[in-house]
N, C-alpha and C. Protein backbone atom coordinates (compact mmCIF):
# COMPACT_ATOMS: atom_id res chain seq x y z
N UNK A 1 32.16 -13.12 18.95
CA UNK A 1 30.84 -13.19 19.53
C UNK A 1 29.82 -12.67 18.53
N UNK A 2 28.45 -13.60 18.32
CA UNK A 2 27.86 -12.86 17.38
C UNK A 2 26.13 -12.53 17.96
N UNK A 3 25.53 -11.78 17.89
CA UNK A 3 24.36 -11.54 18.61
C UNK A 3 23.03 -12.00 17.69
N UNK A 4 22.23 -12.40 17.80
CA UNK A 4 20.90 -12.77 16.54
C UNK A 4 20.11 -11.88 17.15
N UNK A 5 19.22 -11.82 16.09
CA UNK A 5 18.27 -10.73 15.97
C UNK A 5 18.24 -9.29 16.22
N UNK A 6 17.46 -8.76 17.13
CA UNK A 6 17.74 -7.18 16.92
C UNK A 6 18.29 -6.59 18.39
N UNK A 7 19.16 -7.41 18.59
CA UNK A 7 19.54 -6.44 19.85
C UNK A 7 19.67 -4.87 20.53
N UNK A 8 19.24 -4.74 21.82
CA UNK A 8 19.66 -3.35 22.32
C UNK A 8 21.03 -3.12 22.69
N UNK A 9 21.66 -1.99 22.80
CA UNK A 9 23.56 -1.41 23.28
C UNK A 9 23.16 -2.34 24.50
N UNK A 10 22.00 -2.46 25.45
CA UNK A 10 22.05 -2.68 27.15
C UNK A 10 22.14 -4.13 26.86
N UNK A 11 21.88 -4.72 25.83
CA UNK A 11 22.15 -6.72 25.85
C UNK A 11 23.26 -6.93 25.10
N UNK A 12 23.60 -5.98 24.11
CA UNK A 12 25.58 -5.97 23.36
C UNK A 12 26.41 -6.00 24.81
N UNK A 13 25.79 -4.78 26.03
CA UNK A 13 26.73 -4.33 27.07
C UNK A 13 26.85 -5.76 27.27
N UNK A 14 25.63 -6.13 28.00
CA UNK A 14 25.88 -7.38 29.08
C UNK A 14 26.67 -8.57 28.39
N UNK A 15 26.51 -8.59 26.84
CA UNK A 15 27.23 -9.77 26.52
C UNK A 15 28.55 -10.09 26.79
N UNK A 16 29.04 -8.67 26.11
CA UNK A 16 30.39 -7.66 26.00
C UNK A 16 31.16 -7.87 27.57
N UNK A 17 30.30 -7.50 28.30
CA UNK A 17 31.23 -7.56 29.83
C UNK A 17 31.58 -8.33 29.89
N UNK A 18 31.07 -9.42 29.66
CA UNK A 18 31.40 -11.26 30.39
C UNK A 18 32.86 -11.31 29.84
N UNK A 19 33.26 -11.21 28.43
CA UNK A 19 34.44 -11.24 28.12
C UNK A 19 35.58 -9.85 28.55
N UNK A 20 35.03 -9.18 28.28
CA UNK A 20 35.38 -8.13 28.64
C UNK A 20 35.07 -6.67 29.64
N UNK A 21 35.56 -6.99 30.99
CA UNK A 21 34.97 -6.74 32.32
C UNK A 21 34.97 -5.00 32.16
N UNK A 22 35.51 -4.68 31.99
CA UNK A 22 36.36 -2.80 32.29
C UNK A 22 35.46 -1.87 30.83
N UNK A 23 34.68 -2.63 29.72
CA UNK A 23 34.32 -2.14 28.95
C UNK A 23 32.69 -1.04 29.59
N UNK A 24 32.39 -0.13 28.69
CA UNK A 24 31.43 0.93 29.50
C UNK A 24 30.64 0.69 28.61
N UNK A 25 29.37 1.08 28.90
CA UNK A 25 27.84 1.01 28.27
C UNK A 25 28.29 2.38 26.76
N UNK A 26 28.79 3.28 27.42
CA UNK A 26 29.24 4.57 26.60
C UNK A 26 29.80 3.96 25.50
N UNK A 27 31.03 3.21 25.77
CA UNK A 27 31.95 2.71 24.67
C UNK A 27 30.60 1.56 23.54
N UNK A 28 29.65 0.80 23.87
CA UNK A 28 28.65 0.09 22.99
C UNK A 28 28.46 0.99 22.33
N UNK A 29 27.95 1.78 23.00
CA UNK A 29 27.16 2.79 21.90
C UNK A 29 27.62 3.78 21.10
N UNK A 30 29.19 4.20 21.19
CA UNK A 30 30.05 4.70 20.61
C UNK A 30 30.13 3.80 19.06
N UNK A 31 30.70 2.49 19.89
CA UNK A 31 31.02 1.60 18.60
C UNK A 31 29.53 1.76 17.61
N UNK A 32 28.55 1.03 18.20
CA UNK A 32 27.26 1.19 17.34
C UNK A 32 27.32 1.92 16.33
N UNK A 33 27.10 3.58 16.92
CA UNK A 33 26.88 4.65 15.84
C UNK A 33 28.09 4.32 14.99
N UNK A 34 29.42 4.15 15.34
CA UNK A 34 30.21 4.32 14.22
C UNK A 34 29.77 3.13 13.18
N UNK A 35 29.46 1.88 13.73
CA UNK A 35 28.83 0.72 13.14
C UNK A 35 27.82 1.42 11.79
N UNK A 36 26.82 2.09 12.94
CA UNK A 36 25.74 2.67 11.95
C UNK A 36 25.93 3.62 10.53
N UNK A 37 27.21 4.41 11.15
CA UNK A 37 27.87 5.35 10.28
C UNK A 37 28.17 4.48 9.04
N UNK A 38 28.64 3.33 9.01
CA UNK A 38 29.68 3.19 8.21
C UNK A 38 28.51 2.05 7.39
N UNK A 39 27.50 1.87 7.61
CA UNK A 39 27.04 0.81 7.12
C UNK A 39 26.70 -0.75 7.51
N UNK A 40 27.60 -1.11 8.74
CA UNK A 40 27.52 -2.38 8.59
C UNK A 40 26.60 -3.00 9.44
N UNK A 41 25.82 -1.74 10.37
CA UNK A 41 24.63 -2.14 11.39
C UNK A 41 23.97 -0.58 10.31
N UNK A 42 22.63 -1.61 10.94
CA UNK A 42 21.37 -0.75 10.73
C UNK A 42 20.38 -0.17 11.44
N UNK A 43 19.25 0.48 11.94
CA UNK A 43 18.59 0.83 13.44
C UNK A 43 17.68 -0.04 12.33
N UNK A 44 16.88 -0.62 13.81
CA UNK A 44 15.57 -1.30 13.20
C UNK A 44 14.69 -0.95 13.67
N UNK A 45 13.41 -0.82 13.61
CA UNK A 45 12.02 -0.67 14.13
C UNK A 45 12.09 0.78 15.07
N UNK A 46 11.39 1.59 14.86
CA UNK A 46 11.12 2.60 16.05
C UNK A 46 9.93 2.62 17.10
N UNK A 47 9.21 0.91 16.78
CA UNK A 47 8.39 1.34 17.77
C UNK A 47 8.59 0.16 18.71
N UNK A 48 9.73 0.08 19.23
CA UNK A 48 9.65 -0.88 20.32
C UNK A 48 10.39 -0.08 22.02
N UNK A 49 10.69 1.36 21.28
CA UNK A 49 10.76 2.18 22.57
C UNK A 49 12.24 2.27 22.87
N UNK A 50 13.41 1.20 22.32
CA UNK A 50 14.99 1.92 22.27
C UNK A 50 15.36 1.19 21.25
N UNK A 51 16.57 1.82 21.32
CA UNK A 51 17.28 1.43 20.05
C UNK A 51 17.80 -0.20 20.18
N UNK A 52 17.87 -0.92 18.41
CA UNK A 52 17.84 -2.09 18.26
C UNK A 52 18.58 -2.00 17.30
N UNK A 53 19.30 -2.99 17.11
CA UNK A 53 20.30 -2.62 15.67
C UNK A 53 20.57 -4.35 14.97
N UNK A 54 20.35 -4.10 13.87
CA UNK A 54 20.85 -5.87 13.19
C UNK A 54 21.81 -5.40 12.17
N UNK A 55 22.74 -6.78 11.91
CA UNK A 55 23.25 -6.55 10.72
C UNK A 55 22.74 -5.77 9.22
N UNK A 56 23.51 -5.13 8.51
CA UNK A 56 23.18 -4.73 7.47
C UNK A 56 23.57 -5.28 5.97
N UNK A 57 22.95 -6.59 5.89
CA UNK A 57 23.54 -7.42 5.77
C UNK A 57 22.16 -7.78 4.29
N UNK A 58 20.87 -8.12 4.51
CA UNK A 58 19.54 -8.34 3.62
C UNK A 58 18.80 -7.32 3.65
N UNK A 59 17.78 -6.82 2.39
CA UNK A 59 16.54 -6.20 3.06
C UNK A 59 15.46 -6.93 3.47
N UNK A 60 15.15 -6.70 4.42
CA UNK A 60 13.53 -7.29 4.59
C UNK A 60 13.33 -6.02 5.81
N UNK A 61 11.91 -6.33 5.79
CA UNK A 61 11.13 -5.82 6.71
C UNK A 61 10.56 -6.32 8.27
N UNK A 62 9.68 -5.83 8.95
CA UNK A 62 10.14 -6.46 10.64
C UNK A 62 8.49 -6.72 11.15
N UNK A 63 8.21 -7.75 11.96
CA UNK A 63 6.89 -7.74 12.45
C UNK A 63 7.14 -7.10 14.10
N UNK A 64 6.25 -6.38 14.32
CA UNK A 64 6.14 -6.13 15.53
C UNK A 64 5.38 -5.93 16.68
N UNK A 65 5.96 -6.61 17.84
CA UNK A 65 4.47 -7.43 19.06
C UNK A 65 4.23 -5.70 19.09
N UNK A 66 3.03 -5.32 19.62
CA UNK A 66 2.90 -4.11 20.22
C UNK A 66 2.62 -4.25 21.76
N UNK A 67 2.67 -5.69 22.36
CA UNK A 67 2.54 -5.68 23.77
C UNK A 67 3.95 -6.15 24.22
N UNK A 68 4.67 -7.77 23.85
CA UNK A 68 5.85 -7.27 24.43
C UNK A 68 7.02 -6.71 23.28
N UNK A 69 7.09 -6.32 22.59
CA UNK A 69 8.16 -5.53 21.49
C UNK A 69 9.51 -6.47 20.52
N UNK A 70 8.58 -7.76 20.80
CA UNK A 70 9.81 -8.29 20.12
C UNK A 70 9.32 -7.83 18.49
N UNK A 71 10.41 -8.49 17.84
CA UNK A 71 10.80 -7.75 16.88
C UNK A 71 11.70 -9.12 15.74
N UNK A 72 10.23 -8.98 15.00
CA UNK A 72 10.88 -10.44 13.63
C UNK A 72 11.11 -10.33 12.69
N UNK A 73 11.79 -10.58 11.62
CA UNK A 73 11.60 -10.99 10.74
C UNK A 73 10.81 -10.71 9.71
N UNK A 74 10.62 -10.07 8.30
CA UNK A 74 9.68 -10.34 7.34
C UNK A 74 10.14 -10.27 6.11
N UNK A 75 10.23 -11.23 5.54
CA UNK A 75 10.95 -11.52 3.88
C UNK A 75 9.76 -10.42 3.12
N UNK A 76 10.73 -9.43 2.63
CA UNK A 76 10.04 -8.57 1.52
C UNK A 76 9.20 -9.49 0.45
N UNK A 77 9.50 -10.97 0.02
CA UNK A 77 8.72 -11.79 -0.87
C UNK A 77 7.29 -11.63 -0.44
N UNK A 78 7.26 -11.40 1.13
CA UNK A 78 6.21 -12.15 1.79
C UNK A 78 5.44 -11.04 2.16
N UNK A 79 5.35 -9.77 1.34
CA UNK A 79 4.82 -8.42 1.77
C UNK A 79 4.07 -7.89 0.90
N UNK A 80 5.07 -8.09 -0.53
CA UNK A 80 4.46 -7.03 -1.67
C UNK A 80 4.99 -6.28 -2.49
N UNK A 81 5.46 -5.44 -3.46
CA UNK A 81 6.51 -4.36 -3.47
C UNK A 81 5.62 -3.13 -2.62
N UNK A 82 6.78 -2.39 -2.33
CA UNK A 82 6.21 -1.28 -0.93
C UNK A 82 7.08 -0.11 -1.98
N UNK A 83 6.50 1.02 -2.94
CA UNK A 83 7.31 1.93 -3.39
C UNK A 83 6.38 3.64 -3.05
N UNK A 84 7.31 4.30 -3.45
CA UNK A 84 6.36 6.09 -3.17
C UNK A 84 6.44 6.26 -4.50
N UNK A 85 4.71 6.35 -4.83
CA UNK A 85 4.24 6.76 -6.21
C UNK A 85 4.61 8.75 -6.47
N UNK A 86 4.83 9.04 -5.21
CA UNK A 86 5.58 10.65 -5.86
C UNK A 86 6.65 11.03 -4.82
N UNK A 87 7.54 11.34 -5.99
CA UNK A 87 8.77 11.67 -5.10
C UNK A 87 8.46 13.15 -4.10
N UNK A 88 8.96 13.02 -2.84
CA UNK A 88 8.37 14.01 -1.96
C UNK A 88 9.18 14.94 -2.31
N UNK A 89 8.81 16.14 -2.34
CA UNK A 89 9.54 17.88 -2.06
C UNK A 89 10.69 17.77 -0.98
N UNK A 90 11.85 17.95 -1.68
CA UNK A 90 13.05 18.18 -0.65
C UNK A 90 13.56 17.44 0.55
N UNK A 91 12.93 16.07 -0.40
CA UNK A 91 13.31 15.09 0.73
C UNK A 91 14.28 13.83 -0.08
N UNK A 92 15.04 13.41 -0.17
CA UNK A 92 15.90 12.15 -0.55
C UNK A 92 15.57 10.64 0.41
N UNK A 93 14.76 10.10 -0.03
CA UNK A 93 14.82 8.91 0.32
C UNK A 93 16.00 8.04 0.11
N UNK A 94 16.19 7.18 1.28
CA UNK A 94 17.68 6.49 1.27
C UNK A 94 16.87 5.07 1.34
N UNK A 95 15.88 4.49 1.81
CA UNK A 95 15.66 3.31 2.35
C UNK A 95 14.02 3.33 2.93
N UNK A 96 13.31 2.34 2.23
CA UNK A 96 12.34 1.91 2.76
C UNK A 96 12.11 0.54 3.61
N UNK A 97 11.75 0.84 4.64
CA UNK A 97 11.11 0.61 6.11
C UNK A 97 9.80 -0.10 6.52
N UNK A 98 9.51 -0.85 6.53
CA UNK A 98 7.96 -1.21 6.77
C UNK A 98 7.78 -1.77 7.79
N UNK A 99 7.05 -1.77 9.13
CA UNK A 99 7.13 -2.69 10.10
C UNK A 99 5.07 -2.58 10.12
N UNK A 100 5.14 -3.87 10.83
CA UNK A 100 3.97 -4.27 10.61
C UNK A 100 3.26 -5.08 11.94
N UNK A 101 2.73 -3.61 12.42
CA UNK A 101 2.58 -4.30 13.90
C UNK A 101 1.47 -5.01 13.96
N UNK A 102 1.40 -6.06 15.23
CA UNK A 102 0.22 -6.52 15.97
C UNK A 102 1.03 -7.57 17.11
N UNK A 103 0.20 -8.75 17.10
CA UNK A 103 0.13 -9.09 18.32
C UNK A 103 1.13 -10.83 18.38
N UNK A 104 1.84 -10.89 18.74
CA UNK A 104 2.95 -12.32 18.75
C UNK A 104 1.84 -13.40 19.13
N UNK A 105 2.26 -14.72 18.39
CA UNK A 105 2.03 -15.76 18.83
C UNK A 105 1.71 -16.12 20.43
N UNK A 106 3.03 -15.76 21.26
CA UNK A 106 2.99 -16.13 22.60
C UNK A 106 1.97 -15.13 23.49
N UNK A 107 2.02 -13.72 22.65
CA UNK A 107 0.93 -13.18 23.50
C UNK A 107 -0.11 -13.65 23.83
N UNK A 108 -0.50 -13.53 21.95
CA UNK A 108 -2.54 -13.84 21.82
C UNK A 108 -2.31 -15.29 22.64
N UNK A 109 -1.80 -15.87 23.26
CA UNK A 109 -2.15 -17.01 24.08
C UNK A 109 -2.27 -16.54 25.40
N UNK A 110 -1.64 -15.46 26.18
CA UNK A 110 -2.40 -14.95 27.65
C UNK A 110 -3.67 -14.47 27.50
């Protein structure tokens, strides 16, 4: 089974049950973090209010509705380079992040 885009543990659950009835919301999110641990999922976006996870698989960066929270897509080509001109005090950067909110297609049409 494979999921597109940035799914939540609560739409992995529901997928997950259909095949597999007796599985727990606990056990998604178990697997996840270990997922997350190990590399092969990533958390995406923090502002859509829970957790979302995609493959870890390309970098790019994410557009995001700020009314309903979906969550797209953005080819780093199509951005810029995004770097920190001073390395911060006692901090190790692992990964840069960019999300770039406003408003979806389907919204600005209500």
């Amino acid at each position: 089974m494979s999921l597109h885009g940035h799914p939540s543990p609560e739409l992995i659950y529901e997928k997950v049950k259909r095949k597999i009835p007796s599985i727990s919301l606990a056990t998604i999110y178990n697997n996840i973090r270990t997922f997350l641990e190990n590399g092969m999922l990533r958390e995406v976006s923090m502002h859509h209010g829970s957790l979302r996870v995609e493959p870890n698989d390309h970098e790019h960066h994410h557009l995001v509705c700020v009314r309903c929270r979906q969550i797209s897509d953005l080819d780093p080509e199509n951005l810029g380079p995004v770097r920190i001109k001073a390395k911060p005090r006692g901090f190790r950067v692992t990964r840069i992040a960019v999300d770039v909110l406003g408003i979806c297609a389907e919204c600005a049409e209500e």
